[in-house]
Protein backbone atom coordinates (compact mmCIF):
# COMPACT_ATOMS: atom_id res chain seq x y z
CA UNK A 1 -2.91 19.99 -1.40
CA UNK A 2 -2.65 16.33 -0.58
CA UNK A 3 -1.11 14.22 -3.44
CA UNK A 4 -0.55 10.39 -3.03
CA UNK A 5 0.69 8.95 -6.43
CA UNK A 6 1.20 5.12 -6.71
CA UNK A 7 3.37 3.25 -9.04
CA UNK A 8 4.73 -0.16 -9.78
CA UNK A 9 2.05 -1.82 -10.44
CA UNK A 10 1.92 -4.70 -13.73
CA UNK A 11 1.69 -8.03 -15.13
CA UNK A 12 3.31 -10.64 -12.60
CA UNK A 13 3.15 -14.37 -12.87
CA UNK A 14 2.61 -16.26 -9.67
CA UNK A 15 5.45 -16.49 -7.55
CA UNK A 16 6.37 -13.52 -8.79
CA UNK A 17 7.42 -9.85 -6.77
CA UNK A 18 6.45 -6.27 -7.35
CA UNK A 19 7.56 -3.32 -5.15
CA UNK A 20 4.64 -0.67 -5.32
CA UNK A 21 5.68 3.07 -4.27
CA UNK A 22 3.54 5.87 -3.19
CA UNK A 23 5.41 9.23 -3.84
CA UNK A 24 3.32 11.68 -0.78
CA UNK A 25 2.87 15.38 -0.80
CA UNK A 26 0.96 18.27 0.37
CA UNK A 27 1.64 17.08 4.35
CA UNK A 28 3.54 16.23 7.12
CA UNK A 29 4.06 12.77 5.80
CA UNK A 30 6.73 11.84 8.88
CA UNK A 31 3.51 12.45 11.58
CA UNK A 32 0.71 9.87 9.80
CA UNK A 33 0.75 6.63 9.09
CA UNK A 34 0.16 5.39 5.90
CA UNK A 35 -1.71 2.43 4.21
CA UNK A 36 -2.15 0.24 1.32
CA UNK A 37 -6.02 -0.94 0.75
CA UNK A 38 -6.90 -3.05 -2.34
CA UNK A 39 -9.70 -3.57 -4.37
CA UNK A 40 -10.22 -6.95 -6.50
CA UNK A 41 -12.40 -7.39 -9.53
CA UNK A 42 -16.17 -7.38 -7.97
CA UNK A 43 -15.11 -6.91 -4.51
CA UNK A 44 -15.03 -3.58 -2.14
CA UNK A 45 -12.01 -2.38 -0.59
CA UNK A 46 -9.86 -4.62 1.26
CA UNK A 47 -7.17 -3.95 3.78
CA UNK A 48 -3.88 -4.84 3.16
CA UNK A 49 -1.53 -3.13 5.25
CA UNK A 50 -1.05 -0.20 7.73
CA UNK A 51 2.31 1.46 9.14
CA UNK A 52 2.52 3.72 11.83
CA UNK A 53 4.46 7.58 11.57
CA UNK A 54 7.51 6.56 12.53
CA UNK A 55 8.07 3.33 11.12
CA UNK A 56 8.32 1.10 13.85
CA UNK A 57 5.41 -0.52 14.10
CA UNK A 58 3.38 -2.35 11.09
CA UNK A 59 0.20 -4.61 10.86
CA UNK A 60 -1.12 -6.77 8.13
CA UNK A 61 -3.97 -8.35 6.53
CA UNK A 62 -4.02 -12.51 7.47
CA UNK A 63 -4.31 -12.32 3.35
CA UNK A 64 -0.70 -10.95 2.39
CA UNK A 65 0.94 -11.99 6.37
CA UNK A 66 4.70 -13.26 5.57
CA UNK A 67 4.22 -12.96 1.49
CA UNK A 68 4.27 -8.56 1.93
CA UNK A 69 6.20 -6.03 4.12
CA UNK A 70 5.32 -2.20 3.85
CA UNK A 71 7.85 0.44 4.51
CA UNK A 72 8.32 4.11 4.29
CA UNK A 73 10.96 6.44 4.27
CA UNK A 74 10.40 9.79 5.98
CA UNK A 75 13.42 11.64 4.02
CA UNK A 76 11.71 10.46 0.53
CA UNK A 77 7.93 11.09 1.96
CA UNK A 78 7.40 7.61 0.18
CA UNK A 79 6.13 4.94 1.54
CA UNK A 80 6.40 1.00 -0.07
CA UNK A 81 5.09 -2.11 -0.43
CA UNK A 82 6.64 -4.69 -0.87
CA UNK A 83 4.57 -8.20 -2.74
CA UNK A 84 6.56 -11.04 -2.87
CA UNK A 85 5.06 -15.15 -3.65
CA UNK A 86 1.94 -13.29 -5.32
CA UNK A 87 -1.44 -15.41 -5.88
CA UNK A 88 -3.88 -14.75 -8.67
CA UNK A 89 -6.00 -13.81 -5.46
CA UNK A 90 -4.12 -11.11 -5.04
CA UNK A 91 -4.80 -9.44 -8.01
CA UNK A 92 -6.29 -5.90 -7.53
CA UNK A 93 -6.05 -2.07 -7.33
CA UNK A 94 -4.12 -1.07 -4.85
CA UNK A 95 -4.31 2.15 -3.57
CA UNK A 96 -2.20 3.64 -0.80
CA UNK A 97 -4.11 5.87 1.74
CA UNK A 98 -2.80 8.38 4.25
CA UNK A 99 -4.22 7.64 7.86
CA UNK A 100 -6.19 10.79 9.92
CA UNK A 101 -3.01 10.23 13.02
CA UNK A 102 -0.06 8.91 13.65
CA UNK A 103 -0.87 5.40 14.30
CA UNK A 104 -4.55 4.46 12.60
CA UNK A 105 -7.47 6.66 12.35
CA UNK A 106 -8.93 5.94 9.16
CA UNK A 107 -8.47 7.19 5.58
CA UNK A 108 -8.91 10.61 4.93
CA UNK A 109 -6.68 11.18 1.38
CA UNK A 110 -6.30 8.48 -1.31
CA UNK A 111 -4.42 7.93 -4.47
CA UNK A 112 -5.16 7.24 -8.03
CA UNK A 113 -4.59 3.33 -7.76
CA UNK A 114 -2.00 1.25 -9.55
CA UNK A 115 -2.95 -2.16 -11.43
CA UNK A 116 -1.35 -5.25 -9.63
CA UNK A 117 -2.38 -8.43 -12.30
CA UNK A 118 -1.22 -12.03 -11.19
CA UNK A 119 -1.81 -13.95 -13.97
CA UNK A 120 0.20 -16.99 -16.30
């Protein structure tokens, strides 16, 4: 059974950093890659972030470019993302999604969603 659990999420001014973690299992997390997608008050699902099986190779939305880095580590089956210099814009659910192969293939499993708020 596929289980992707986010956490992390809260209250941040702007400026601020938060490190969201998705804890994976039920799956050979260390062959997929594995994304973050976001949804904003009123608005469908956005792309944030993708990062291929291994590790090595990561793309990102022009939105977060140079303000987020995702990671993941294979031993933990958890993968990361990490929101530094966070806008009100960027306020959201984010969800973290595994991908159908190894590099991008679309979203087949989801998690529950953790609250990201940007906010004075």
């Amino acid at each position: 059974q596929v289980q992707l659990v986010e956490s992390g999420g809260g209250l941040v001014q702007p400026g601020g950093s938060l490190r969201l973690s998705c804890a994976a299992s039920g799956f050979t997390f260390r062959s997929y890659a594995m994304s973050w997608v976001r949804q904003a008050p009123g608005k469908g699902l956005e792309w944030v972030s993708t990062i291929n099986s291994g590790g090595g190779s990561t793309s990102y939305a022009d939105s977060v470019k140079g303000r987020f880095t995702i990671a993941r580590d294979n031993a933990l089956n958890t993968a990361y993302l990490q929101m530094n210099s966070l806008k009100p814009e960027d306020t959201a659910v984010y969800y973290c999604a595994k991908d159908v192969f190894a590099n991008w293939g679309g979203f087949d499993y989801w998690g529950q969603g953790t609250q990201v708020t940007v906010s004075s």
